[in-house]
Structures are given as structure tokens and as C-alpha cells.
C-alpha atoms as a PDB file:
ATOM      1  CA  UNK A   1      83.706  62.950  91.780  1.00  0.00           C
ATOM      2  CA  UNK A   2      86.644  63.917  93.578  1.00  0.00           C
ATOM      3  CA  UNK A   3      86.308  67.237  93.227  1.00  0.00           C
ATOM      4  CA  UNK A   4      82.562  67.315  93.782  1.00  0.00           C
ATOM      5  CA  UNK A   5      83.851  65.922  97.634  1.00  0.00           C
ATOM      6  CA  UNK A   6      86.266  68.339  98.141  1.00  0.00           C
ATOM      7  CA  UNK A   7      83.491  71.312  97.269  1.00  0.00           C
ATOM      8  CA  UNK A   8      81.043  69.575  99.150  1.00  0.00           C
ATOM      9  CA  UNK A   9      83.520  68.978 102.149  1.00  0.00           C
ATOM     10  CA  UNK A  10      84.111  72.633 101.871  1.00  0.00           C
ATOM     11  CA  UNK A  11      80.377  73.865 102.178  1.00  0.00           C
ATOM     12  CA  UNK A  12      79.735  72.017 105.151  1.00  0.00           C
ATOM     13  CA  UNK A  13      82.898  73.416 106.599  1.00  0.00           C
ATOM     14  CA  UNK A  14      81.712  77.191 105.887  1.00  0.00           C
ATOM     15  CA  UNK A  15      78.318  76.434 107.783  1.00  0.00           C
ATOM     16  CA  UNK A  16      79.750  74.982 110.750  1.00  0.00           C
ATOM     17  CA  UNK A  17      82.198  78.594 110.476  1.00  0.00           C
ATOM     18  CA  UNK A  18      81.468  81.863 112.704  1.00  0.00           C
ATOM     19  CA  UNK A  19      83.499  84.544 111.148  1.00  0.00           C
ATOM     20  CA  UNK A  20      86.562  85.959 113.251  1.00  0.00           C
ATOM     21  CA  UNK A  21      86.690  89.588 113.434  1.00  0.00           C
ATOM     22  CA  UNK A  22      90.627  89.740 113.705  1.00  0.00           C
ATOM     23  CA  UNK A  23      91.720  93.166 115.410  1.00  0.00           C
ATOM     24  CA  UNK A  24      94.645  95.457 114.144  1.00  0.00           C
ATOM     25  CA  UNK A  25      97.925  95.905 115.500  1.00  0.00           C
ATOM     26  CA  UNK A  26      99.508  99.571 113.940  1.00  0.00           C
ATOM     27  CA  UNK A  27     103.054 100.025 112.501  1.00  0.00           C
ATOM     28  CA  UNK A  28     104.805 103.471 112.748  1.00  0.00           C
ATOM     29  CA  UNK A  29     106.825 103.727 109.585  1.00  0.00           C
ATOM     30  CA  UNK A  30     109.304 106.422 109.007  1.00  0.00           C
ATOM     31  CA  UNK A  31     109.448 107.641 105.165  1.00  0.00           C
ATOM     32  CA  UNK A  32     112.085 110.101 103.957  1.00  0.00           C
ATOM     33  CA  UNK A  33     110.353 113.244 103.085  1.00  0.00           C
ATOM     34  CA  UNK A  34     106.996 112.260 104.410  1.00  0.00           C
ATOM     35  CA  UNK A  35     107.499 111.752 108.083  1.00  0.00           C
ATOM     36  CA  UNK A  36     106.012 109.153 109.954  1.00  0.00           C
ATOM     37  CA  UNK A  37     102.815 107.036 108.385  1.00  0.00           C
ATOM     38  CA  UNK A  38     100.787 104.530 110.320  1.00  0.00           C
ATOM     39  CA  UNK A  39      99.397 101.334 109.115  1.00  0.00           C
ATOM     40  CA  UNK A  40      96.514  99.346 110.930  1.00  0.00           C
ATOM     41  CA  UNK A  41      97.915  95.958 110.239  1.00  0.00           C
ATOM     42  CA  UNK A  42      95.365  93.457 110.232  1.00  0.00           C
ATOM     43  CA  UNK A  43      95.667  90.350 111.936  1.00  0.00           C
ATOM     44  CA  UNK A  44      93.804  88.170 110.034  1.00  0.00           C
ATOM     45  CA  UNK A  45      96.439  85.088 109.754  1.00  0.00           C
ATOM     46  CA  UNK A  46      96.170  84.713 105.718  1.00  0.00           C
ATOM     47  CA  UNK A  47      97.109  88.965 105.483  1.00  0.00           C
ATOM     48  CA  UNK A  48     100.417  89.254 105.070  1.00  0.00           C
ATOM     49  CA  UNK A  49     102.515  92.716 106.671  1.00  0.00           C
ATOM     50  CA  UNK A  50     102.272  95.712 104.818  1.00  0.00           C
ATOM     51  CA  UNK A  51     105.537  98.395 103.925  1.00  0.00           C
ATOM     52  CA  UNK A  52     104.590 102.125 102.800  1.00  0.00           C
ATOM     53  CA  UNK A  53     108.075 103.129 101.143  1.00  0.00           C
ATOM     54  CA  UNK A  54     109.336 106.257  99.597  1.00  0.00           C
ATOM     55  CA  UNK A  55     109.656 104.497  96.305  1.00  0.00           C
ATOM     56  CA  UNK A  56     105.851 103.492  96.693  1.00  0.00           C
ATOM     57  CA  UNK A  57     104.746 106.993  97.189  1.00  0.00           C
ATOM     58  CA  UNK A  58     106.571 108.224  94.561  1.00  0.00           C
ATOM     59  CA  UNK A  59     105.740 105.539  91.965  1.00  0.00           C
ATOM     60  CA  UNK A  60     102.004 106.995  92.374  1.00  0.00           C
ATOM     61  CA  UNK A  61     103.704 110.288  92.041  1.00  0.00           C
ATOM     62  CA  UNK A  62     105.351 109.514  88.730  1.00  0.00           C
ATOM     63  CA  UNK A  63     101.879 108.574  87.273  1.00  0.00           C
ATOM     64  CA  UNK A  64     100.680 112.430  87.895  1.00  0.00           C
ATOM     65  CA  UNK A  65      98.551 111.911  90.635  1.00  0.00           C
ATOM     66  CA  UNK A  66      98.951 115.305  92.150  1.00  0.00           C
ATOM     67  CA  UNK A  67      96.241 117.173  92.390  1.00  0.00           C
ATOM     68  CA  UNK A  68      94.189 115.025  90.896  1.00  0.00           C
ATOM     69  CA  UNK A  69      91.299 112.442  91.707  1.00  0.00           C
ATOM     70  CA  UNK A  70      92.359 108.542  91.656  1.00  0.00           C
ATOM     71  CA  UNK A  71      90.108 106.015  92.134  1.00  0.00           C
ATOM     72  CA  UNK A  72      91.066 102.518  93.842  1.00  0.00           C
ATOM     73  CA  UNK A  73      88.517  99.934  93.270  1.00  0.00           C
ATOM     74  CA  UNK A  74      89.110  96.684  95.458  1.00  0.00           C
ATOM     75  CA  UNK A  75      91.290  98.714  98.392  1.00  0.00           C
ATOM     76  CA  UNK A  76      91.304  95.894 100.903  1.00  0.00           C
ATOM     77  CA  UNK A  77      92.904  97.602 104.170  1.00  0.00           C
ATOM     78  CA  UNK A  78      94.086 100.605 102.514  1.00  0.00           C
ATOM     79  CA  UNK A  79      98.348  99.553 101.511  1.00  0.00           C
ATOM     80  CA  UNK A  80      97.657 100.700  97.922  1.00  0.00           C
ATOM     81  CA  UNK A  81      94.723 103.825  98.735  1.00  0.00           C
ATOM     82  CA  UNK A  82      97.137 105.134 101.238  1.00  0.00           C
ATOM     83  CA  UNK A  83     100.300 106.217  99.364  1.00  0.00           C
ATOM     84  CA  UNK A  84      97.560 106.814  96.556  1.00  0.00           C
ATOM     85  CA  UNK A  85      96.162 109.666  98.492  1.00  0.00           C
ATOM     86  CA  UNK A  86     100.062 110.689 100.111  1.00  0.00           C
ATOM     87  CA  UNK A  87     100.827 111.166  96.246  1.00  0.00           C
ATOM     88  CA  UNK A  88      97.397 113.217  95.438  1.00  0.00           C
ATOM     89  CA  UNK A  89      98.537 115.518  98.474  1.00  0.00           C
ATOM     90  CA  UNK A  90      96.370 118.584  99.883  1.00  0.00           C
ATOM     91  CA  UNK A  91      94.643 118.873  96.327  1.00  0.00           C
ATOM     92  CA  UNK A  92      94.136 115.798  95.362  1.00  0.00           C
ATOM     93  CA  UNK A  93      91.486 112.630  96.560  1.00  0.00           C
ATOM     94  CA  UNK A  94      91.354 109.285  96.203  1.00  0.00           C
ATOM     95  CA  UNK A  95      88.005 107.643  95.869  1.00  0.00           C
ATOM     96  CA  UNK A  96      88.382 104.185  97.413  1.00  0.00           C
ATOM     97  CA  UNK A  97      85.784 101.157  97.131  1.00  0.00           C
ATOM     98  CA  UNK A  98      86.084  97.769  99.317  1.00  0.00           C
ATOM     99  CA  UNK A  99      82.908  95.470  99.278  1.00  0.00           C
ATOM    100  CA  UNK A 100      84.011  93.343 102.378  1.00  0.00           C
ATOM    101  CA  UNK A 101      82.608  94.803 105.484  1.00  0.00           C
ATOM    102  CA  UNK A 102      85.463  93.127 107.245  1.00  0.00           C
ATOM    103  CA  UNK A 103      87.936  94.677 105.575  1.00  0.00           C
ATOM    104  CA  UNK A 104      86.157  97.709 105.537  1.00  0.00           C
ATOM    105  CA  UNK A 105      86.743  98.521 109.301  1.00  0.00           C
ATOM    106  CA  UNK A 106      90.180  98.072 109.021  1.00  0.00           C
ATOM    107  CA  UNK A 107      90.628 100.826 105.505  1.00  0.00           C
ATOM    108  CA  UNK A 108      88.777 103.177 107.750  1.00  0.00           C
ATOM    109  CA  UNK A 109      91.221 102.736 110.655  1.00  0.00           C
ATOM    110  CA  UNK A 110      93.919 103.820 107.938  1.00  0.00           C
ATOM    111  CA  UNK A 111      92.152 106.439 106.624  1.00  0.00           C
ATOM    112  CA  UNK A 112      92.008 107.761 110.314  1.00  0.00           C
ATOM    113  CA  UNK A 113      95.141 106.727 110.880  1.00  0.00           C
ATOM    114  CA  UNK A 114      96.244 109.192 107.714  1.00  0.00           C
ATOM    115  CA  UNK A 115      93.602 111.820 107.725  1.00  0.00           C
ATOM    116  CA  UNK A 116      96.384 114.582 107.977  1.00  0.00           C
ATOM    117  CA  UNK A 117      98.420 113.454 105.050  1.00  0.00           C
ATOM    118  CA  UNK A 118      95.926 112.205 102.689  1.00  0.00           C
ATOM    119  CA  UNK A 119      92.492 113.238 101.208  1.00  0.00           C
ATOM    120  CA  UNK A 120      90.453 109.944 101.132  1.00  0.00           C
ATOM    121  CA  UNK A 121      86.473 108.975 100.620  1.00  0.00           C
ATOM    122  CA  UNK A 122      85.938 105.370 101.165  1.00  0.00           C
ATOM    123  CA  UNK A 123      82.633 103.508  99.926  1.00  0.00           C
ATOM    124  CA  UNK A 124      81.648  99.891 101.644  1.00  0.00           C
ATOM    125  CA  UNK A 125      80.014  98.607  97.954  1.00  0.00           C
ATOM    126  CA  UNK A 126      81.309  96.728  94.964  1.00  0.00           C
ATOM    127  CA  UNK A 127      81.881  98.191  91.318  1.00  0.00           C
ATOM    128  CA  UNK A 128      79.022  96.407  89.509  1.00  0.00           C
ATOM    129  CA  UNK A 129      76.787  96.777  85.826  1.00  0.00           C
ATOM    130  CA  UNK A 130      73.851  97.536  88.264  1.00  0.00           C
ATOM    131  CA  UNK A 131      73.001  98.800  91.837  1.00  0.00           C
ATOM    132  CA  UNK A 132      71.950  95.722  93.625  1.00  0.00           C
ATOM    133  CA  UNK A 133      73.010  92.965  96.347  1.00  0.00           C
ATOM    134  CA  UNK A 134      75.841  90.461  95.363  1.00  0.00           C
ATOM    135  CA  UNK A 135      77.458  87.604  96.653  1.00  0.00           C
ATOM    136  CA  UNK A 136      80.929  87.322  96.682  1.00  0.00           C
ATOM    137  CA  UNK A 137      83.185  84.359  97.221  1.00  0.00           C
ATOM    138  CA  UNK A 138      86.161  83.918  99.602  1.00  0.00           C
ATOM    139  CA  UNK A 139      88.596  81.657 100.455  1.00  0.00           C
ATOM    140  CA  UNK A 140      88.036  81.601 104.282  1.00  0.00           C
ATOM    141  CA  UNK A 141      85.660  81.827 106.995  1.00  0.00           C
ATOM    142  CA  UNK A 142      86.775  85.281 107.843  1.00  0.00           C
ATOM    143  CA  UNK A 143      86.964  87.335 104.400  1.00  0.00           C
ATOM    144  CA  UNK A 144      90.666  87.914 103.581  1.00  0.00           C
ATOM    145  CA  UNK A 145      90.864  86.992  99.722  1.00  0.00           C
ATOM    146  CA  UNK A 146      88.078  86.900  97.443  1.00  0.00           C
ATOM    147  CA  UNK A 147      85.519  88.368  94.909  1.00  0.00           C
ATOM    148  CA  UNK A 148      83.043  88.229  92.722  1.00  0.00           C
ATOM    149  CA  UNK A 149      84.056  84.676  91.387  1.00  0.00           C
ATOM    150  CA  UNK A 150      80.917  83.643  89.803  1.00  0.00           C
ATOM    151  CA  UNK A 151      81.735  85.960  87.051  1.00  0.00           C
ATOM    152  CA  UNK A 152      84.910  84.018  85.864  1.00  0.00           C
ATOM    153  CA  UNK A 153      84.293  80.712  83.819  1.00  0.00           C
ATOM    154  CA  UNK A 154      86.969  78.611  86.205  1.00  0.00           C
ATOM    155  CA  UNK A 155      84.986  77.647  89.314  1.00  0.00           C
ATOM    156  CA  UNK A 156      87.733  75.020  90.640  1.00  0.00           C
ATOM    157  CA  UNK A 157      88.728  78.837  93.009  1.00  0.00           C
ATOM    158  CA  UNK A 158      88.156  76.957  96.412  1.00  0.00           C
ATOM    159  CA  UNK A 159      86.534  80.230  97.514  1.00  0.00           C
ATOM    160  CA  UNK A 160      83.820  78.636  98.660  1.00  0.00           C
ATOM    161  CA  UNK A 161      82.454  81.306 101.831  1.00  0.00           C
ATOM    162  CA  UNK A 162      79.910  83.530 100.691  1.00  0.00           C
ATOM    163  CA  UNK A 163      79.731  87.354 101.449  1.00  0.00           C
ATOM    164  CA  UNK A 164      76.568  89.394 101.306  1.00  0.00           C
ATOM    165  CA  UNK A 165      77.565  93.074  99.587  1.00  0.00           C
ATOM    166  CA  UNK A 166      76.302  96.446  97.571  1.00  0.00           C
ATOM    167  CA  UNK A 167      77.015  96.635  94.168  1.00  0.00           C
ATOM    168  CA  UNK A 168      76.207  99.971  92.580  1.00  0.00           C
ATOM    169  CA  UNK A 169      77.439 101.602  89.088  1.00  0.00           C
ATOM    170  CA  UNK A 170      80.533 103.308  89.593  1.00  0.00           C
ATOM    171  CA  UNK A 171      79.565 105.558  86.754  1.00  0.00           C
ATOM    172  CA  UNK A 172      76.694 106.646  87.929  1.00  0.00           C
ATOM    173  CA  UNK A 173      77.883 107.037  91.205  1.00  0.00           C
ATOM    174  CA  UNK A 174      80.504 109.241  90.175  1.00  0.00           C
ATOM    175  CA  UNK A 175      78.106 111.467  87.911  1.00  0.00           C
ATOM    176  CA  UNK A 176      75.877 111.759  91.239  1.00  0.00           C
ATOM    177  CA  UNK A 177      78.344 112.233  94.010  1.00  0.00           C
ATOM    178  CA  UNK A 178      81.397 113.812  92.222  1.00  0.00           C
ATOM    179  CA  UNK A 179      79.993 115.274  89.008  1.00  0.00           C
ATOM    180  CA  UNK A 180      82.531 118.190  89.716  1.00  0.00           C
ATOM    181  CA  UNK A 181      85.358 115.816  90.247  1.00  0.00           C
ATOM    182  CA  UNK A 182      85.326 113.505  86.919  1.00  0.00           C
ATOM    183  CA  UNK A 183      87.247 115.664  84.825  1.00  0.00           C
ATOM    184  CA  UNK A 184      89.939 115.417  86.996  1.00  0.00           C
ATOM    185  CA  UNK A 185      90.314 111.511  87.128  1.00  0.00           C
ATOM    186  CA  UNK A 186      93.994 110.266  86.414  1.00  0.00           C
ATOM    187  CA  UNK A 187      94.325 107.009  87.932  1.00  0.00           C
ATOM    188  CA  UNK A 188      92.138 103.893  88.317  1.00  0.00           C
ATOM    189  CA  UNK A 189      93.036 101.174  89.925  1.00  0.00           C
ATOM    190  CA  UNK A 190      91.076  97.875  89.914  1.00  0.00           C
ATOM    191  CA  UNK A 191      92.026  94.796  91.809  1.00  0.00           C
ATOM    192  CA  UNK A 192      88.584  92.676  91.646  1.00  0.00           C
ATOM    193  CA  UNK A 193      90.193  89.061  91.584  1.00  0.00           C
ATOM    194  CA  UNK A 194      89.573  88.055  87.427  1.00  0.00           C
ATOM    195  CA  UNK A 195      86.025  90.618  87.294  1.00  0.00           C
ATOM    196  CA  UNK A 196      88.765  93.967  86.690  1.00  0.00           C
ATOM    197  CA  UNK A 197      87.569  93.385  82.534  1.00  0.00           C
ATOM    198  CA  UNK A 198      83.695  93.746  83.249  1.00  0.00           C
ATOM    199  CA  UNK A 199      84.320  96.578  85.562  1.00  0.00           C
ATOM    200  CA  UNK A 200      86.184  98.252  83.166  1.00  0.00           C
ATOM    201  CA  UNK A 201      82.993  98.310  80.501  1.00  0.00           C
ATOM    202  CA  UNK A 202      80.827  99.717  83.075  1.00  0.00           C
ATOM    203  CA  UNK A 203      83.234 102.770  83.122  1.00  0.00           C
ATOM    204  CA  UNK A 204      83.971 102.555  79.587  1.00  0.00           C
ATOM    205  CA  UNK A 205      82.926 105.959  78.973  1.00  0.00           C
ATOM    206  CA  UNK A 206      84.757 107.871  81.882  1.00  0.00           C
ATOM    207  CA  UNK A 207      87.724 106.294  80.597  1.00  0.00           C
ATOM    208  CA  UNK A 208      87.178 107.067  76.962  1.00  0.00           C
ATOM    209  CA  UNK A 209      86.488 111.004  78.139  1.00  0.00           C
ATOM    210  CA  UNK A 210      89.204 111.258  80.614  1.00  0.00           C
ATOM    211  CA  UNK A 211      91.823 108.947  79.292  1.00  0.00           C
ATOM    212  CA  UNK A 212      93.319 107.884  82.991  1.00  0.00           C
ATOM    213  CA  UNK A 213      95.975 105.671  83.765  1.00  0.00           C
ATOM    214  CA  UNK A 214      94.930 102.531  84.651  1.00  0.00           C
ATOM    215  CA  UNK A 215      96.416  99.466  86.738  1.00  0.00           C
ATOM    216  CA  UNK A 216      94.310  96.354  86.534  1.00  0.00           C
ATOM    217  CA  UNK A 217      95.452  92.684  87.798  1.00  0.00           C
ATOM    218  CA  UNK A 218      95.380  89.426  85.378  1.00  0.00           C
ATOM    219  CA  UNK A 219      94.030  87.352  87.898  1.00  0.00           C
ATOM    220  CA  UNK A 220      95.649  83.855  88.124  1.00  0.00           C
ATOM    221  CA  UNK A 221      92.283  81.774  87.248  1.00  0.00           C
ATOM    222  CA  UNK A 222      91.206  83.560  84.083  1.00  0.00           C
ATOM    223  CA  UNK A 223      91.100  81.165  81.379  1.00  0.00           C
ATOM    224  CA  UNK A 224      92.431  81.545  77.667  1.00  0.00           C
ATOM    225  CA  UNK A 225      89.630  83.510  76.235  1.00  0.00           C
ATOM    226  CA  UNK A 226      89.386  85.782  79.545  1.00  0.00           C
ATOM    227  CA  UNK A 227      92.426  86.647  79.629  1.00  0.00           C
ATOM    228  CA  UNK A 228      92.782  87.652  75.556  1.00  0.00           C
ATOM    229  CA  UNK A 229      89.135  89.652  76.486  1.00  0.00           C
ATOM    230  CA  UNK A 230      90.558  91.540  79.251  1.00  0.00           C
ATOM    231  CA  UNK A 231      93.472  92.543  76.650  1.00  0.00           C
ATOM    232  CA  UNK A 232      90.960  93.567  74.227  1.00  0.00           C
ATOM    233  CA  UNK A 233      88.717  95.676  76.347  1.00  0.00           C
ATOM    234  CA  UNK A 234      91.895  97.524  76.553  1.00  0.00           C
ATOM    235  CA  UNK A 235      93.553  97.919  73.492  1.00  0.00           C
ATOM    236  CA  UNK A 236      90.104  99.029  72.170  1.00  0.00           C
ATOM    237  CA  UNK A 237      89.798 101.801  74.649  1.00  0.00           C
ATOM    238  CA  UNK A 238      93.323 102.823  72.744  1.00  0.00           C
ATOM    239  CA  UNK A 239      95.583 102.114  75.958  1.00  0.00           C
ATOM    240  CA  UNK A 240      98.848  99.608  75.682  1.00  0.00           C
ATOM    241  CA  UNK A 241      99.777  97.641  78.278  1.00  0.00           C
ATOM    242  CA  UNK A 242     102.771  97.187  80.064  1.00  0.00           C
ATOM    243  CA  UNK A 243     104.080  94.661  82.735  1.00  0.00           C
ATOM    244  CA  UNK A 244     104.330  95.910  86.085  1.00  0.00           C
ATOM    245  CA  UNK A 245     106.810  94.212  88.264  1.00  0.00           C
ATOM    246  CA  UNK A 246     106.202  96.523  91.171  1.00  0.00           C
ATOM    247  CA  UNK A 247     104.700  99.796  92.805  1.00  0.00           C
ATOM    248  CA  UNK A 248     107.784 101.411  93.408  1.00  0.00           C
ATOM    249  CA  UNK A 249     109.515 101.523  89.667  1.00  0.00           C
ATOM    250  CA  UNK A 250     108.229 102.454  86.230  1.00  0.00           C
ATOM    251  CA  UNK A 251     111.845 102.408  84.532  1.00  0.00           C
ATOM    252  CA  UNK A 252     111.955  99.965  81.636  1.00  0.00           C
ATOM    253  CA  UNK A 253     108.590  98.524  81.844  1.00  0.00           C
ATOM    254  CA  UNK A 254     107.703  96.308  78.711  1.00  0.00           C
ATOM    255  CA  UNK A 255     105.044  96.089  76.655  1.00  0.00           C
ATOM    256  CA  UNK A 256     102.619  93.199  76.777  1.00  0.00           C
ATOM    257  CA  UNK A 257     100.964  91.855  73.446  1.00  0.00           C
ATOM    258  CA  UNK A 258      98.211  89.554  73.531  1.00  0.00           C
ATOM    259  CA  UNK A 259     100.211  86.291  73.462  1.00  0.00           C
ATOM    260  CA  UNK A 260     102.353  87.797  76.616  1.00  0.00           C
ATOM    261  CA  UNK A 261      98.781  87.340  78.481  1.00  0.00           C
ATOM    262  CA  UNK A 262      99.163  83.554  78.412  1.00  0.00           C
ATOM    263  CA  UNK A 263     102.793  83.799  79.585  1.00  0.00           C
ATOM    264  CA  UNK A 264     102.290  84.478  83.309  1.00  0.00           C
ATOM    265  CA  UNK A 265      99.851  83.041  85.300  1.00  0.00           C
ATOM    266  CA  UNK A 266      99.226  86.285  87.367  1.00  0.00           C
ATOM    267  CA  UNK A 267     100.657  89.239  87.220  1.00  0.00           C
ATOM    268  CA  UNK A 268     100.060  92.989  87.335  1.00  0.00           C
ATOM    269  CA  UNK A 269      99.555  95.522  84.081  1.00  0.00           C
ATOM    270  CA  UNK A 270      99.962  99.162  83.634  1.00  0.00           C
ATOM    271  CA  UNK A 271      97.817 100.845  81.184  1.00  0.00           C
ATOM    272  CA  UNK A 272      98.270 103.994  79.409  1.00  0.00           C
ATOM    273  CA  UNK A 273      96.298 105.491  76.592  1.00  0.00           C
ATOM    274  CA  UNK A 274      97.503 106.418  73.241  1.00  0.00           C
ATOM    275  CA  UNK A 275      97.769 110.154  73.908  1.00  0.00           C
ATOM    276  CA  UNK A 276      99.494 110.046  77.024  1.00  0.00           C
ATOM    277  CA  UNK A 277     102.881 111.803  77.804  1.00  0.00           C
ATOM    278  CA  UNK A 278     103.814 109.217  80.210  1.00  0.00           C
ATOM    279  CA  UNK A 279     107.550 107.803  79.551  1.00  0.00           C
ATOM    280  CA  UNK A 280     107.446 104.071  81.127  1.00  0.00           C
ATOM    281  CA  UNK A 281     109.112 101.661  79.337  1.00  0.00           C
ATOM    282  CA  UNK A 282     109.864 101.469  75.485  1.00  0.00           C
ATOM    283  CA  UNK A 283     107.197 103.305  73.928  1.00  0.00           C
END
């Protein structure tokens, strides 16, 4: 009953909400070896300040990036998509999707921002089984955090605002925009708050084909079965997993087994398939 308040308490709350369309404040950073990169800094009060390093950029590096096409599903203002596309460099692209209109204004500021140093297409729809309109969940009246929460099994999220967005198949996106381009996939990044598994099947044959690196996130709410599922999907595309503890180091990075997945509420993983000449950790 209690709970059934505090959800009910919360609904009422989100109707008597007008969204606040928090403006950006921009950050000159100075990076050895890559001059100075901006960052639109949104001022939303729940985003916290974002840091491009040296280390960052070259983390992307280390996955060989360069030259090559990445593809950053769930880019919120840009802090991962733009040392993505830094790495790529002149001959490279990153291939960025954020479903949050909101959010979306302020990734296109960066990719402005970072036109001259980075090669970056950005798409205002969510990776989804089929083209259609969604409804997302967030935790505030303004859109920082949240996603397609209806998926996962744990409702108790207290992401109660709703968010109208686009969902189309990223495969078949990719096959229609970038036919030319798919071969050339190295990286994909998904960061879809607990949906990254499902997402993964609808690409399931890109990533069979071109064998990328991947960095999904095992989002705090999964439950048991989810999170053994999301392991799963993985190990039978033939990739092993790996801990990542940051975006700036991929010394020593250890393997994660399927009872590891219960061991941390949320954390990051690195993915690399069976036939890749990647050197992370203790292979």
C-alpha cells in the first residue's frame, strides 16, 4: 500500500510539472596533444560536470577506433560521443543516437561545439525491435536520467515522467543510411538504462558479421535472471566480458563470469569477441 502512495503521489506530481528547458554553460578544456575542446555543460541540476581527458581520448584510441565507424547508442549530451569521434579522427565517424529531445539540443551544441575535431551524425530516436513511438520513463520533470523502463521486470525505478520518442531498428537503419559504412563498425556502445540486452538482439547480426567491440552497462535494477540474460546474449555472440572500472584505462581488466554479474549492483562491461587481437586484461 505504501508503495502504491508513493507512485501515486508521484503521478500527480508529474502532471502538476512543466518541463524546464535548462540552458548550457561551455567549458574550454585544454588536452595535451589535442588542443582545446569545448563542452556545452548542461545545467540541468541532477547532470553532473563533465571532464574530456587525454586518457579518455586515448582509451577510445586503444580500442582501434581510428578510422573506423563507432556507434554510441544512449549519448546523452555528447561526454562519451565526443572523445569517441576525437579518437575516430578525420577518417573515422561516430554514429550517435539520444531519444530525449531535451538532451538532444544540448549533443548537438557539442557536436557544433567539435565539428573541427570530430566526424559526428547524431539521430533524435531510440534503438528499438521496430520503428514506432515509445514512451520512456524518467526520473524528473525535466528528462535527465531515464529509459525505456517498462522493458525491465523491476518497476519499483521511481521514474515515473513519461517521454514521448522514435524508436526505429538500428539495423535497418544502418543497412539504409550507411550500407557503405557497416563493414567498418568497431565499437558499439550502448547505455539504455537495463534495455542494452534487447538492443543488442536487434543488432545481433551486425555484430555477428563485424565482430565490434562492445561496451554495454549492467544497469543497477536488473533482476537475477536479467542480469544472467544480458551475460548470455553475450557469451553466445562469442564475446567475453570484462569489468570496466573506467574510460581512461584498459590495463589489467578482469574477466567477468556469470556469477560476477550478481556481485555488483551496477557497473560497466567491456566486450570483446573471440577473434579479437585486443590485449585488455588476462586473456
Amino acid at each position: 500500500m505504501l508503495r502504491f502512495i508513493k507512485q501515486l503521489s508521484a503521478r500527480i506530481r508529474k502532471y502538476k510539472s512543466v518541463p524546464v528547458e535548462y540552458s548550457t554553460v561551455i567549458s574550454n578544456m585544454e588536452v595535451e596533444g589535442y588542443g582545446i575542446i569545448s563542452f556545452a555543460q548542461w545545467q540541468h541540476p541532477k547532470e553532473e560536470p563533465k571532464k574530456i581527458t587525454k586518457k579518455n581520448i586515448e582509451f577510445y584510441k586503444g580500442l582501434g577506433v581510428e578510422g573506423k565507424i563507432i556507434i554510441d547508442i544512449g549519448t546523452h549530451t555528447g561526454d562519451t560521443t565526443v572523445p569517441m569521434g576525437i579518437a575516430a579522427g578525420d577518417r573515422g565517424l561516430v554514429i550517435g543516437l539520444e531519444p530525449n529531445k531535451y538532451v538532444f539540443k544540448v549533443l548537438e551544441e557539442n557536436i557544433s561545439l567539435n565539428k573541427s575535431k570530430a566526424n559526428i551524425d547524431a539521430f533524435c530516436f531510440a534503438a528499438t525491435d521496430e520503428d514506432g513511438d515509445y514512451v520512456f520513463n524518467y526520473s524528473d520533470p525535466s528528462f535527465c536520467n531515464g529509459g525505456y523502463l517498462s522493458e525491465i521486470e523491476n518497476k519499483n525505478h521511481n521514474h515515473f515522467y513519461p517521454l514521448d520518442v522514435k524508436g526505429k531498428n538500428l539495423s535497418l537503419f544502418l543497412e539504409n543510411n550507411y550500407a557503405d559504412k557497416i563493414a567498418d563498425i568497431s565499437l558499439i556502445k550502448i547505455d539504455a538504462e537495463g534495455y542494452d540486452k534487447e538492443i543488442i538482439k536487434t543488432i545481433s547480426k551486425i555484430i555477428r558479421e563485424q565482430k565490434p567491440v562492445l561496451m554495454v552497462e549492467c544497469y543497477k535494477k536488473l533482476n537475477f535472471d536479467e542480469r544472467e540474460e544480458l551475460f548470455d546474449v553475450l557469451e553466445k555472440l562469442n564475446y567475453t566480458l570484462y569489468r570496466l572500472l573506467d574510460f581512461e584505462s584498459l590495463k589489467g581488466l578482469k574477466n567477468i563470469d556469470r556469477k560476477q554479474m550478481h556481485l555488483t549492483k551496477h557497473f560497466e562491461i567491456l566486450a570483446l569477441h573471440e577473434e579479437s587481437e585486443l590485449n585488455v586484461g588476462d586473456h
